[in-house]
C-alpha atoms as a PDB file:
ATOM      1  CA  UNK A   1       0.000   0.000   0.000  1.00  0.00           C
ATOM      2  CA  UNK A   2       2.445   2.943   1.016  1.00  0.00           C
ATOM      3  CA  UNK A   3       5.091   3.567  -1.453  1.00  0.00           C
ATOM      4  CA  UNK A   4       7.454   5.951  -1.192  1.00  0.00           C
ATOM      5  CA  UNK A   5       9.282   7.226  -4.151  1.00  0.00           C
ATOM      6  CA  UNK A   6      12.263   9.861  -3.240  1.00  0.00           C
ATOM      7  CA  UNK A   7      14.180  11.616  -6.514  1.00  0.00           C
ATOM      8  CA  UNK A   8      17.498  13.217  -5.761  1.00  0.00           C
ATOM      9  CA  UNK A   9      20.386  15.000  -7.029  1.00  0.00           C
ATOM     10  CA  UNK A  10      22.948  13.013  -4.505  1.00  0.00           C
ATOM     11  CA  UNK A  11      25.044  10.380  -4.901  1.00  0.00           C
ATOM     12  CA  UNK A  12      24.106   7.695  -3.019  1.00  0.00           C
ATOM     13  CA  UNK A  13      27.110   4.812  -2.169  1.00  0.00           C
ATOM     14  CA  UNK A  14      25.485   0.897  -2.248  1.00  0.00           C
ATOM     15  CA  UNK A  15      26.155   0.747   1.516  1.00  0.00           C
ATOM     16  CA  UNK A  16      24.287   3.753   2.797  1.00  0.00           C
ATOM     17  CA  UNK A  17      21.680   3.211  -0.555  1.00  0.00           C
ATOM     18  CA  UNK A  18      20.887  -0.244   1.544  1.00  0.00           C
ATOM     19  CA  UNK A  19      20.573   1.447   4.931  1.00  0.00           C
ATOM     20  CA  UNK A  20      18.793   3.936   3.518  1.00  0.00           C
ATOM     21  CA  UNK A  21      16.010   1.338   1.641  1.00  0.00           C
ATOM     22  CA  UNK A  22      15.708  -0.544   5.356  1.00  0.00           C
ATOM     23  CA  UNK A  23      15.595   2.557   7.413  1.00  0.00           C
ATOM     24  CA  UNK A  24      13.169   4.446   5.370  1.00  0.00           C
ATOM     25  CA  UNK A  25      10.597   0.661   5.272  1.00  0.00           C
ATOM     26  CA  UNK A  26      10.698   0.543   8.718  1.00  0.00           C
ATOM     27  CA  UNK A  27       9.705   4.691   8.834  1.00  0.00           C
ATOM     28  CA  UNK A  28       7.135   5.459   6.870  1.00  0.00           C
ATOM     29  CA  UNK A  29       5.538   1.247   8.479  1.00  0.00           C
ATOM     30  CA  UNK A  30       4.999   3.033  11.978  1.00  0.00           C
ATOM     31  CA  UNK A  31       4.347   6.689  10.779  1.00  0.00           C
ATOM     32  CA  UNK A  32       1.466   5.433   8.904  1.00  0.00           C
ATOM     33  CA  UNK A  33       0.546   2.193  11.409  1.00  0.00           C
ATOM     34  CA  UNK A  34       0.831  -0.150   8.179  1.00  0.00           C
ATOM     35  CA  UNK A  35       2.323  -3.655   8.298  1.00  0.00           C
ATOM     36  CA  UNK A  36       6.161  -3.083   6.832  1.00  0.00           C
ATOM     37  CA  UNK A  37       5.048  -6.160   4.379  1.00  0.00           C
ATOM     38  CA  UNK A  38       3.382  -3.722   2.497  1.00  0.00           C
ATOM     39  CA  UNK A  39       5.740  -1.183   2.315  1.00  0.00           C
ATOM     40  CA  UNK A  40       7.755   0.115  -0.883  1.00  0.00           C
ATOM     41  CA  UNK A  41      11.049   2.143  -0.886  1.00  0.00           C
ATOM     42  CA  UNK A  42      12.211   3.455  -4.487  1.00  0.00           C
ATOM     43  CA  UNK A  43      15.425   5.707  -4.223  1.00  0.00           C
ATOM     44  CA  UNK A  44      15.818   6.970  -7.573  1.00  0.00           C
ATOM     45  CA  UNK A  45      19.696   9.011  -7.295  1.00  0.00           C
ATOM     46  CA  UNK A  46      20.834  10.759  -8.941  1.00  0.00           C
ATOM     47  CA  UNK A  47      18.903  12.925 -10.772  1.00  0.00           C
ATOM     48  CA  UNK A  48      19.225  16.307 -12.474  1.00  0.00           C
ATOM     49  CA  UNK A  49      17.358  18.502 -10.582  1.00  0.00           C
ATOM     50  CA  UNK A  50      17.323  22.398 -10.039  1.00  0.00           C
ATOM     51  CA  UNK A  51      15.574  23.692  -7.465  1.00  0.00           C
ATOM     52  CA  UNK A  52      14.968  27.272  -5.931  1.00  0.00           C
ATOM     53  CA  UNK A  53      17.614  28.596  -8.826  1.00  0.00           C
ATOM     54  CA  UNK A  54      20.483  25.936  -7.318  1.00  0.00           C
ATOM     55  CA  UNK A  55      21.671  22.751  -8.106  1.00  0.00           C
ATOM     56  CA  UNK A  56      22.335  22.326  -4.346  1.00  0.00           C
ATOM     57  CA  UNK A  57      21.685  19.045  -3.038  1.00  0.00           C
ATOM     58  CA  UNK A  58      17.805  18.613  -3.292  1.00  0.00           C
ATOM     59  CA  UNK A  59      15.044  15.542  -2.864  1.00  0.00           C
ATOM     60  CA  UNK A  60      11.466  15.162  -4.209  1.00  0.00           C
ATOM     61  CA  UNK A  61       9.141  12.777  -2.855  1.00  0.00           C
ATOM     62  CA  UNK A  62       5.737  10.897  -3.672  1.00  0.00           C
ATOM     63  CA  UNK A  63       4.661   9.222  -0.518  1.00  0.00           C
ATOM     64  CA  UNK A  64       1.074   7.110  -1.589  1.00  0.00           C
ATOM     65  CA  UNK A  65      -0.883   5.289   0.916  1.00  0.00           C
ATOM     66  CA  UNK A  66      -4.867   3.973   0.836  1.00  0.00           C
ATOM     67  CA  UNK A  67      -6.148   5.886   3.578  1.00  0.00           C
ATOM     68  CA  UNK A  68      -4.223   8.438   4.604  1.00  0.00           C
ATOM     69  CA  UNK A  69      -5.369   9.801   7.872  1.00  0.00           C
ATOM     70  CA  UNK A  70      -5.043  13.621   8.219  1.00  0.00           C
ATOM     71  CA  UNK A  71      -3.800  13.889  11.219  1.00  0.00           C
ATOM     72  CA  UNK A  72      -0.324  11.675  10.533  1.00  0.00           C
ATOM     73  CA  UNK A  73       0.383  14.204   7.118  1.00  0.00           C
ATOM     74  CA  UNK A  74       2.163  16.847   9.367  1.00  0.00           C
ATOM     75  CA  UNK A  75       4.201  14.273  11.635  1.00  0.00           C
ATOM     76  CA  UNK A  76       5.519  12.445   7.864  1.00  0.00           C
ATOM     77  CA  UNK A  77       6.327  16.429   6.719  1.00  0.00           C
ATOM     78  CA  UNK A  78       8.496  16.843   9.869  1.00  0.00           C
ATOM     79  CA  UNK A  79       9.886  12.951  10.191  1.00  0.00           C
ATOM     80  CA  UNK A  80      11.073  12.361   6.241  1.00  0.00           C
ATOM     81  CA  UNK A  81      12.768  15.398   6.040  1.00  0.00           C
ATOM     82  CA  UNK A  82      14.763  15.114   9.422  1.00  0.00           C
ATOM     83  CA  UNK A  83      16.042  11.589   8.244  1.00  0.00           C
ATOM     84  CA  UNK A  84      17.112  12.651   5.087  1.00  0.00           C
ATOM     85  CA  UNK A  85      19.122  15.910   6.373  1.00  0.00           C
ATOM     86  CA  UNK A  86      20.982  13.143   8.510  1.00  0.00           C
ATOM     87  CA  UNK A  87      21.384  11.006   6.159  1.00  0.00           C
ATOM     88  CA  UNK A  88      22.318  12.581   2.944  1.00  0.00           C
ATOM     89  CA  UNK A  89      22.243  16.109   4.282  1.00  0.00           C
ATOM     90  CA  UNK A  90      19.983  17.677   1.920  1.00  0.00           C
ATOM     91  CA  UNK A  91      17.908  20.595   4.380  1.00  0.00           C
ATOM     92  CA  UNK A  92      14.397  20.520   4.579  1.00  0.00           C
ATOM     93  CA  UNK A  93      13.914  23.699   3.140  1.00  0.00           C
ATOM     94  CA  UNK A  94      15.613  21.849  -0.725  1.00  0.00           C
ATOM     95  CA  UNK A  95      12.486  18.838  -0.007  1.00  0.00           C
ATOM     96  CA  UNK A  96       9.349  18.921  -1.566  1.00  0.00           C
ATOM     97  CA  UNK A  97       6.771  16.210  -0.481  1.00  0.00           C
ATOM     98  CA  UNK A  98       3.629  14.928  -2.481  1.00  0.00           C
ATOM     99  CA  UNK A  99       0.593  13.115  -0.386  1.00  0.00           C
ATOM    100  CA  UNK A 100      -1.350  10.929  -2.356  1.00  0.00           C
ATOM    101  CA  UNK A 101      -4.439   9.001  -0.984  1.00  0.00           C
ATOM    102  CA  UNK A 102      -4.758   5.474  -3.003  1.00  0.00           C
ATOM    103  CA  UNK A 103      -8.640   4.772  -3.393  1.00  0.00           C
ATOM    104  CA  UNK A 104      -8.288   1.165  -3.105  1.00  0.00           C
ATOM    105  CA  UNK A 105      -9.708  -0.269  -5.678  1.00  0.00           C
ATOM    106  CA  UNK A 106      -7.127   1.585  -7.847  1.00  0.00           C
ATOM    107  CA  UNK A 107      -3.881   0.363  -5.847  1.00  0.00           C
ATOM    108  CA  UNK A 108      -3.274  -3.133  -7.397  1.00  0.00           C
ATOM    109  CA  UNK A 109      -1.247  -5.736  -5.524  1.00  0.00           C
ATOM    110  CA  UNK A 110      -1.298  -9.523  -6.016  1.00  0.00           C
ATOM    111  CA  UNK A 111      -3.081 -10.095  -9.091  1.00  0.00           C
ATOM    112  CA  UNK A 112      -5.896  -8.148  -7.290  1.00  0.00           C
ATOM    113  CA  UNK A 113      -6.504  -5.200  -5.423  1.00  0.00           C
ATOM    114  CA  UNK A 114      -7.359  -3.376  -2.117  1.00  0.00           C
ATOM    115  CA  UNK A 115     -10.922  -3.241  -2.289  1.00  0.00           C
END
């Protein structure tokens, strides 16, 4: 169900590209009380991007989920950011986020879907 896609212009080593993957499973699992089994991490680095008139290191995410609840949108805002200034150092203020609530009969998963 959740899938989290994150675009950036950083170079990302296979070591830290792993812990990021795990890390980043186990996240957005407990921000949005899902089971981790449904979880999916997609780093896609790097990639040209210029934001705010800089090439300075920057990150865009799509973060989907069936049923987002309201109330857990401004707690992801704060939470992916943070982790990804200590991870890859790329500031909050360079991170644009995109919420997307799944209507589950369009999220497909297991030669089926949610509904």
């Amino acid at each position: 169900m959740p899938c989290l896609k994150i675009r950036t212009n950083q170079t990302i080593d296979s070591t830290l590209e792993a812990l990021l993957l795990q890390d980043l499973s186990a996240l957005c699992a407990k921000l949005l009380s899902k089971p981790e089994k449904y979880v999916m991490i997609i780093l896609e680095p790097p990639c040209p991007m210029f934001f705010s008139g800089s090439d300075a290191p920057c990150a865009y995410l799509e973060l989907k989920s069936i049923g987002f609840k309201d109330n857990a949108i401004p707690n992801l805002a704060a939470q992916l950011p943070a982790y990804l200034l200590e991870k890859l150092a790329i500031p909050p203020d360079r991170i644009y986020i995109e919420f997307s609530d799944a209507k589950r009969h369009l999220w497909g998963w297991n030669a089926g879907t949610f509904e």
